[in-house]
C-alpha atoms as a PDB file:
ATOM      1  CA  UNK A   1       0.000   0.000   0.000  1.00  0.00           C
ATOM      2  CA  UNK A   2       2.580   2.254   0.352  1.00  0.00           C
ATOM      3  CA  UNK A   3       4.089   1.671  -2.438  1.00  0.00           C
ATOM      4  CA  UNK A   4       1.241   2.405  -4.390  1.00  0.00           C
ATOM      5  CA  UNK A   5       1.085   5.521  -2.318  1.00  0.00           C
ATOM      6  CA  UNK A   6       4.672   6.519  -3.229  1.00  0.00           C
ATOM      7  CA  UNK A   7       3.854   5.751  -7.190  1.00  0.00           C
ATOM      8  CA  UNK A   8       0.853   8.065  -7.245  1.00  0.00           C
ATOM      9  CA  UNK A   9       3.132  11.264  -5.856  1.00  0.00           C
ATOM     10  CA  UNK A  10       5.945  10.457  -7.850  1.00  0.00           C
ATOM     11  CA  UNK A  11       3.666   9.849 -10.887  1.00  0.00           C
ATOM     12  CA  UNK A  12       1.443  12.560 -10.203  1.00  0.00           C
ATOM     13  CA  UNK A  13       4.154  15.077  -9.935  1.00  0.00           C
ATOM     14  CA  UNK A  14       5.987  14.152 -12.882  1.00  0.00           C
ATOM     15  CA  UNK A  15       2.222  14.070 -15.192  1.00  0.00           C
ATOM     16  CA  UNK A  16       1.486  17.703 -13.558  1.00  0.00           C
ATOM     17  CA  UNK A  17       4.603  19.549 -14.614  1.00  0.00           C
ATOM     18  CA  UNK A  18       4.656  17.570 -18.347  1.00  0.00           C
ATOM     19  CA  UNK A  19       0.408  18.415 -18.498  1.00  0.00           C
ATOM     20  CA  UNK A  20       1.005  22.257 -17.155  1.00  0.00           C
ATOM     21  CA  UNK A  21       4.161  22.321 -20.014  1.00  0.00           C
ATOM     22  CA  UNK A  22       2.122  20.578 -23.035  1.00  0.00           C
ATOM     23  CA  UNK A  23      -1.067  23.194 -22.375  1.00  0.00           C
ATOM     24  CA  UNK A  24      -0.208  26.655 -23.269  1.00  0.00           C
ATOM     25  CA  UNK A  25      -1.556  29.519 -20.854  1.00  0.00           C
ATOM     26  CA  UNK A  26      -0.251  30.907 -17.234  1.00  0.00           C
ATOM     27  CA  UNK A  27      -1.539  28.497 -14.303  1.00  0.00           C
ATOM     28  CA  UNK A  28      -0.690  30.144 -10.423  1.00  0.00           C
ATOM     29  CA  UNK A  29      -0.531  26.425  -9.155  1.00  0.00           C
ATOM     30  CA  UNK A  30       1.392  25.163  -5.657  1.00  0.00           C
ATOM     31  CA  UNK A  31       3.521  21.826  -6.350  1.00  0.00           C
ATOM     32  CA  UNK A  32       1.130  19.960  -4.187  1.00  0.00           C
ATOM     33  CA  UNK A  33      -1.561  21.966  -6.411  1.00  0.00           C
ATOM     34  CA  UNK A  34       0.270  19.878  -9.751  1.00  0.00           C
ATOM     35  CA  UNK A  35       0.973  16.962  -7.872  1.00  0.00           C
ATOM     36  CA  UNK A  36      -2.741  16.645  -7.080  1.00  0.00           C
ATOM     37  CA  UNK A  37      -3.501  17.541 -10.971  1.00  0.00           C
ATOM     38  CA  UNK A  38      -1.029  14.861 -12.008  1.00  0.00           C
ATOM     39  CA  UNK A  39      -2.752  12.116  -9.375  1.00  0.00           C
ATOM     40  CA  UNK A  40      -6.028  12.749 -10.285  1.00  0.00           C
ATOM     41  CA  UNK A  41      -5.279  12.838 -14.147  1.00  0.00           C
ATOM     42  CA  UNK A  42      -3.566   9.003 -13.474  1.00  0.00           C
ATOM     43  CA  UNK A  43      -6.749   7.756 -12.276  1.00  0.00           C
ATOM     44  CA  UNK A  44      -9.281   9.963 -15.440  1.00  0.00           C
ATOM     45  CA  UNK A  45      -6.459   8.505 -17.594  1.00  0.00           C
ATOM     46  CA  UNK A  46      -6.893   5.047 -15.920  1.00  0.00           C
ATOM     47  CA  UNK A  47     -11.068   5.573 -16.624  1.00  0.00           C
ATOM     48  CA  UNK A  48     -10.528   6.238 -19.885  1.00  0.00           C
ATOM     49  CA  UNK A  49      -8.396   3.127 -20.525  1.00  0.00           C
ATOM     50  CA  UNK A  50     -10.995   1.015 -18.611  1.00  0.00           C
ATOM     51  CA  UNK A  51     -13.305   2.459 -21.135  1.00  0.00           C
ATOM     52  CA  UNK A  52     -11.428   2.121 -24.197  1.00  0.00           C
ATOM     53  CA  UNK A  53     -10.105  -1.111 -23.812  1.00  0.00           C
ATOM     54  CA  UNK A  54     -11.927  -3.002 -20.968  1.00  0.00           C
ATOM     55  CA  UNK A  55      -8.264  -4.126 -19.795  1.00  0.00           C
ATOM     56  CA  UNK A  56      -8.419  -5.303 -15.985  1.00  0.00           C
ATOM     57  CA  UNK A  57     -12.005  -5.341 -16.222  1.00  0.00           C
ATOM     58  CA  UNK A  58     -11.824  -6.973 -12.908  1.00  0.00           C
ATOM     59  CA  UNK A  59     -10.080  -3.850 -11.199  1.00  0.00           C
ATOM     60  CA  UNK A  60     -13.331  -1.950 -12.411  1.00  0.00           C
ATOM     61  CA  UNK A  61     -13.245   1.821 -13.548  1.00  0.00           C
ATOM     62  CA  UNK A  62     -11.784   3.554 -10.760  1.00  0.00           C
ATOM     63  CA  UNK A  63      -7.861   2.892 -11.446  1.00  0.00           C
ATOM     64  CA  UNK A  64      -4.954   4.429 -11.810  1.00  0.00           C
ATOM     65  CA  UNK A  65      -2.751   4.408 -14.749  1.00  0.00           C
ATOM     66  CA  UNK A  66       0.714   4.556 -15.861  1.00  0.00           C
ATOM     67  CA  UNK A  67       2.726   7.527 -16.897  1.00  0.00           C
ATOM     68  CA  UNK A  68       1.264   8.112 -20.685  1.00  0.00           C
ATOM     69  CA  UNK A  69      -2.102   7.493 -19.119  1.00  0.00           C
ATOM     70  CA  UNK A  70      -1.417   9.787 -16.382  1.00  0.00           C
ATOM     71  CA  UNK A  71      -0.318  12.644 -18.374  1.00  0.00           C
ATOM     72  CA  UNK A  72      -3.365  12.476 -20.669  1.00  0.00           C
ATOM     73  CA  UNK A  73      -5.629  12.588 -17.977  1.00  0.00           C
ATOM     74  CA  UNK A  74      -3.763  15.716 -16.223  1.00  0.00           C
ATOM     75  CA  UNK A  75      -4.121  17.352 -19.709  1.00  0.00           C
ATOM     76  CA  UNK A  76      -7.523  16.404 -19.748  1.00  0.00           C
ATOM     77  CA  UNK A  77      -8.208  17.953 -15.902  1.00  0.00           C
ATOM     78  CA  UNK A  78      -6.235  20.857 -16.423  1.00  0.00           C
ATOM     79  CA  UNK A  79      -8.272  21.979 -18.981  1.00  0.00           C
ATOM     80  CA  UNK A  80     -11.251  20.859 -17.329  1.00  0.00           C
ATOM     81  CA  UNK A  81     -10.007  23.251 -14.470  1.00  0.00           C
ATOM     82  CA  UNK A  82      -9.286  26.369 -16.448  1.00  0.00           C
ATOM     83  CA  UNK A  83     -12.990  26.217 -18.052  1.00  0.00           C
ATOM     84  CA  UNK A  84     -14.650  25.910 -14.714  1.00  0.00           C
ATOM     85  CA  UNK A  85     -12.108  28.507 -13.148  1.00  0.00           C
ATOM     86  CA  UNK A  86     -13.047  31.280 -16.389  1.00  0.00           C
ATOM     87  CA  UNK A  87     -16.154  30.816 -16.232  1.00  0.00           C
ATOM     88  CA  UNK A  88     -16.909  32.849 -13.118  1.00  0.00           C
ATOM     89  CA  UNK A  89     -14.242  35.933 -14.320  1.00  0.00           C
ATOM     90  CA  UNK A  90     -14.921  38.469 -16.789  1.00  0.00           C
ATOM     91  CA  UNK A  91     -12.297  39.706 -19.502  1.00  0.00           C
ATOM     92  CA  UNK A  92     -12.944  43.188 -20.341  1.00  0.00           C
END
């Protein structure tokens, strides 16, 4: 367990500096604030696998996923974040 624990930091980390690099645009984040990014886009990135594929079935939806996977899904949050973080501002 934690090992597992370890994986997700180290992998989350290293998938929320490469997804805040790949996506153009200014982001004020912490490096707990892009380790958390990079974590959560292992396990969207392990969802989308599970739906693509339907590899480890068994381990059901909720997974995480390895470094590729991870970095997808922090793209995929970080730009989820920005749209729900502009909505609410106004650019005159």
């Amino acid at each position: 367990m934690l090992g597992f624990i370890l994986y997700l930091i180290v992998m989350g980390l290293i998938a929320g500096f490469i997804a805040r690099a790949v996506v153009p645009g200014r982001d004020s984040m912490s490096v707990g604030a892009t380790m958390l990014l990079g974590i959560v886009g292992s396990f969207i990135g392990g969802f989308i696998g599970y739906v693509l594929t339907h590899k480890d079935a068994n381990d059901g939806a909720f997974q995480a996923s390895g470094i590729i996977g991870s970095i997808v899904g922090a793209i995929v949050a970080l730009l989820v974040y920005r749209a729900v973080t502009s909505r609410g501002t106004r650019h005159a």
